[in-house]
N, C-alpha and C. Protein backbone atom coordinates (compact mmCIF):
# COMPACT_ATOMS: atom_id res chain seq x y z
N UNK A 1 70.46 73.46 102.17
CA UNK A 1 70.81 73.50 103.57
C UNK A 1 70.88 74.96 104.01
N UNK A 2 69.57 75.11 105.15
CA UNK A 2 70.16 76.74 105.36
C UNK A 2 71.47 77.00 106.10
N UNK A 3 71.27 78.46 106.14
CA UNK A 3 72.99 78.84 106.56
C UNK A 3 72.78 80.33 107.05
N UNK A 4 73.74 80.55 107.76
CA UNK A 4 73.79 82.03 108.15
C UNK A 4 74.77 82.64 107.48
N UNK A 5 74.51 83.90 107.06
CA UNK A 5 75.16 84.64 106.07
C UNK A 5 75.75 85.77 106.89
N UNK A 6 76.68 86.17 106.83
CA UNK A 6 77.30 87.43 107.86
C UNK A 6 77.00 88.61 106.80
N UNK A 7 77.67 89.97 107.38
CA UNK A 7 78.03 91.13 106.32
C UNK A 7 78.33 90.99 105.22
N UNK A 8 77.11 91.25 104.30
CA UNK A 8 77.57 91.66 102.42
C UNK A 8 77.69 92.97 101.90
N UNK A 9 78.63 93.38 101.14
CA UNK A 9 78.48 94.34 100.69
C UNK A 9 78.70 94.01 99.29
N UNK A 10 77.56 94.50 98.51
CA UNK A 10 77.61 94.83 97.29
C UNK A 10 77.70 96.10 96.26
N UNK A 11 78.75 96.45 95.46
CA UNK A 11 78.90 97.80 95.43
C UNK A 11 78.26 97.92 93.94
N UNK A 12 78.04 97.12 93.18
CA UNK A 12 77.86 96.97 92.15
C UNK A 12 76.90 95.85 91.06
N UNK A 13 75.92 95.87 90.78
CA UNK A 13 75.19 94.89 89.88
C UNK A 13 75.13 95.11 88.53
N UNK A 14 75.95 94.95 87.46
CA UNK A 14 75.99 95.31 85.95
C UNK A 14 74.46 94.01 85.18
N UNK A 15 74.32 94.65 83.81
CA UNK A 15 73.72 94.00 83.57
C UNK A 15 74.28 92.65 83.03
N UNK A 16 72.95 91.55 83.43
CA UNK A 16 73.38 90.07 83.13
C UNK A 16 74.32 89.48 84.45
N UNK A 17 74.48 90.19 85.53
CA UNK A 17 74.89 89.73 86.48
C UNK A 17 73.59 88.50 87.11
N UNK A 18 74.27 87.90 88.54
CA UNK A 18 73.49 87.22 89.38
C UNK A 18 73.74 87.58 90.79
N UNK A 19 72.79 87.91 91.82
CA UNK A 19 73.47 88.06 92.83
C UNK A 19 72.61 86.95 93.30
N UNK A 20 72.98 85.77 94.06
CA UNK A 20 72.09 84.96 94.87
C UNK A 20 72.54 84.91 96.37
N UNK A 21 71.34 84.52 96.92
CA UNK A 21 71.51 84.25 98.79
C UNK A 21 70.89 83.08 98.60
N UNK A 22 71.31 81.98 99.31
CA UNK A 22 70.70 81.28 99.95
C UNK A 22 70.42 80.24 99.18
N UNK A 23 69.37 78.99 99.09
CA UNK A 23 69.64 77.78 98.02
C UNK A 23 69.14 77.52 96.74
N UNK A 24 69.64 77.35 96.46
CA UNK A 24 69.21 77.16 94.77
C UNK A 24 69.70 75.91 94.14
N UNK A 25 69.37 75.76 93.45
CA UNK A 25 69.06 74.47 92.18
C UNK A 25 70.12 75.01 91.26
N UNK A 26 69.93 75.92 90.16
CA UNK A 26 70.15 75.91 88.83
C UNK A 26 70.43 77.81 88.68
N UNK A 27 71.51 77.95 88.03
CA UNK A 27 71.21 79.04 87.97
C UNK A 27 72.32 79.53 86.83
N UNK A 28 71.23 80.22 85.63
CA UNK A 28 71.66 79.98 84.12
C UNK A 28 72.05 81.57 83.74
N UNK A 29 73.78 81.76 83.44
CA UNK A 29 73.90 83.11 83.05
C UNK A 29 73.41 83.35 81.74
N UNK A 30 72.83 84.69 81.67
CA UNK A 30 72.45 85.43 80.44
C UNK A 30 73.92 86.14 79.46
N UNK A 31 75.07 86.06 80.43
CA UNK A 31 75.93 87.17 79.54
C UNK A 31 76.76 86.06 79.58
N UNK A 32 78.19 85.99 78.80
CA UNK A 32 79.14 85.08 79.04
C UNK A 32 80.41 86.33 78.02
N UNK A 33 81.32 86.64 79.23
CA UNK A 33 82.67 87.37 79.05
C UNK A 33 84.16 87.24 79.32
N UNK A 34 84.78 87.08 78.16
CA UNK A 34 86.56 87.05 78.57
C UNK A 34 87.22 88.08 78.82
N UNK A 35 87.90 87.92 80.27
CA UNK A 35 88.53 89.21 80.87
C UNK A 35 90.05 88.96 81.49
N UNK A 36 91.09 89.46 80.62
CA UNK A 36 92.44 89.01 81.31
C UNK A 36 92.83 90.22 81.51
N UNK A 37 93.54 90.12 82.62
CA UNK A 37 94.29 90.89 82.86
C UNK A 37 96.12 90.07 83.95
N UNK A 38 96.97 91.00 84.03
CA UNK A 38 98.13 90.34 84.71
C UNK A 38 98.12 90.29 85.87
N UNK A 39 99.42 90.33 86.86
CA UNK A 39 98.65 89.89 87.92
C UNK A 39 98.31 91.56 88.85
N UNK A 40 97.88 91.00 90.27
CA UNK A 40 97.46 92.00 90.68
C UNK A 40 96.05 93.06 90.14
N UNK A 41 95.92 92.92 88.89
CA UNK A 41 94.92 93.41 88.11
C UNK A 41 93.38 93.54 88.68
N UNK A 42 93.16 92.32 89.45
CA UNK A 42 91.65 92.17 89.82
C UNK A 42 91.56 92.32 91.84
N UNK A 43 92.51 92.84 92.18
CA UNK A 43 92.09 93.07 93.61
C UNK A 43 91.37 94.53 94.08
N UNK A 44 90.74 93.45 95.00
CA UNK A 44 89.83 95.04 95.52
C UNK A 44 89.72 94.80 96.87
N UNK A 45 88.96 95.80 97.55
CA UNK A 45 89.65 96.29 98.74
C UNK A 45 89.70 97.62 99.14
N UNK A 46 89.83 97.60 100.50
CA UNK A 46 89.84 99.30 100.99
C UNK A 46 90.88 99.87 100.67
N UNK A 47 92.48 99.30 101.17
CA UNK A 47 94.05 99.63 101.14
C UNK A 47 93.99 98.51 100.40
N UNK A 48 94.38 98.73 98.99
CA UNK A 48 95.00 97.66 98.07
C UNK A 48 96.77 97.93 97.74
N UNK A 49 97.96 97.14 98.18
CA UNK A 49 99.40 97.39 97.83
C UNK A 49 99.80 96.15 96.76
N UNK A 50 99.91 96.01 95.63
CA UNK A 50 100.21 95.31 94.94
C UNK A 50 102.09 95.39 94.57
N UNK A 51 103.28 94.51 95.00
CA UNK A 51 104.18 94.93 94.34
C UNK A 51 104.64 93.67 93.47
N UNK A 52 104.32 93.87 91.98
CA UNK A 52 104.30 93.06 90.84
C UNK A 52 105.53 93.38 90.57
N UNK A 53 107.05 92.54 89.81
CA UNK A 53 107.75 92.87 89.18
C UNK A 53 107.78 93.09 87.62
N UNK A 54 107.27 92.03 86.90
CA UNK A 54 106.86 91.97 85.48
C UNK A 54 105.56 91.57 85.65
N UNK A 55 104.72 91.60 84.74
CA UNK A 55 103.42 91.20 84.34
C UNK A 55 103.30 91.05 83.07
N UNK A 56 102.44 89.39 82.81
CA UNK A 56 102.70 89.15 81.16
C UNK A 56 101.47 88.49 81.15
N UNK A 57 100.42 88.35 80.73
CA UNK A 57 99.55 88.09 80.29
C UNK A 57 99.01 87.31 78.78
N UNK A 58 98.88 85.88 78.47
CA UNK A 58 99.08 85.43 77.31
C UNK A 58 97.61 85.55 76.27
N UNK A 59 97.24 86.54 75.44
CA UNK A 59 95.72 87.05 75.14
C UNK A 59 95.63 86.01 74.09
N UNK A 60 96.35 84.85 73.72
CA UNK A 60 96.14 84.48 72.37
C UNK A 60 95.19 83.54 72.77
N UNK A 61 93.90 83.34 72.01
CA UNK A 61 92.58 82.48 72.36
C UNK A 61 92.51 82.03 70.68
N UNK A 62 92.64 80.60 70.42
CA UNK A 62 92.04 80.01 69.12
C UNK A 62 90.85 80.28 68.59
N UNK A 63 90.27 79.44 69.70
CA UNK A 63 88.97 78.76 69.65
C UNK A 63 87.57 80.33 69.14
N UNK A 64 86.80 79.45 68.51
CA UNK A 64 85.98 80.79 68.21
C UNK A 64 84.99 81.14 69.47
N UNK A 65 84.44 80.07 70.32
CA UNK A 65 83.12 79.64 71.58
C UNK A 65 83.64 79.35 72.56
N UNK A 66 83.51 80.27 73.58
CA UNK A 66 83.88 79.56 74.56
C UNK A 66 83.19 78.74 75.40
N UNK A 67 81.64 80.08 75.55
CA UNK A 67 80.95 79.55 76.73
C UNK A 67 79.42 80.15 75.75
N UNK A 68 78.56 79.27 75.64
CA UNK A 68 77.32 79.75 74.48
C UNK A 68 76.47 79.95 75.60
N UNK A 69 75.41 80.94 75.27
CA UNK A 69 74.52 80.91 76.42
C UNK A 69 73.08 81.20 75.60
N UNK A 70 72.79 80.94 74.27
CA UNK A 70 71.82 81.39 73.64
C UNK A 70 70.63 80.97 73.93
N UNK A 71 70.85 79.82 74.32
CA UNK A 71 69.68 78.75 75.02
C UNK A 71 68.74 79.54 76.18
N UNK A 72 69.84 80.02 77.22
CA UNK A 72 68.90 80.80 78.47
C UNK A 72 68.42 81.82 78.44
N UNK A 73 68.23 82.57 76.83
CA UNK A 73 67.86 84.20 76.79
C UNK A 73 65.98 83.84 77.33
């Protein structure tokens, strides 16, 4: 379904990223990454004010796989 898209800004494309516009079907990542952080951690923004009192973050992960992606290289 098309659509109108307003102002994008993109400041950044790392590798194994995706940037898409518009419609698509299927769309298979090449990289797959675990990233924690507490809170406040991931905002962005022109004026960012974060006031966090504690921050606790739980890193313990069992499992060996989370997300396989060997298939789409």
């Amino acid at each position: 379904m098309p659509s109108v898209v307003g102002p994008i800004k993109i400041n950044n494309v790392s590798s194994g990223a995706v940037v898409q516009m518009g419609d698509c079907l299927y769309i298979a990542p090449k990289v797959a990454t675990k990233t924690m952080a507490g809170s406040g951690g991931f905002n962005t923004g022109d004026f960012v004010i974060t006031n966090t009192g504690i921050s606790l973050t739980n890193t313990f992960d069992p499992d060996a796989f989370d997300s396989n992606v060997a298939a789409n290289n």
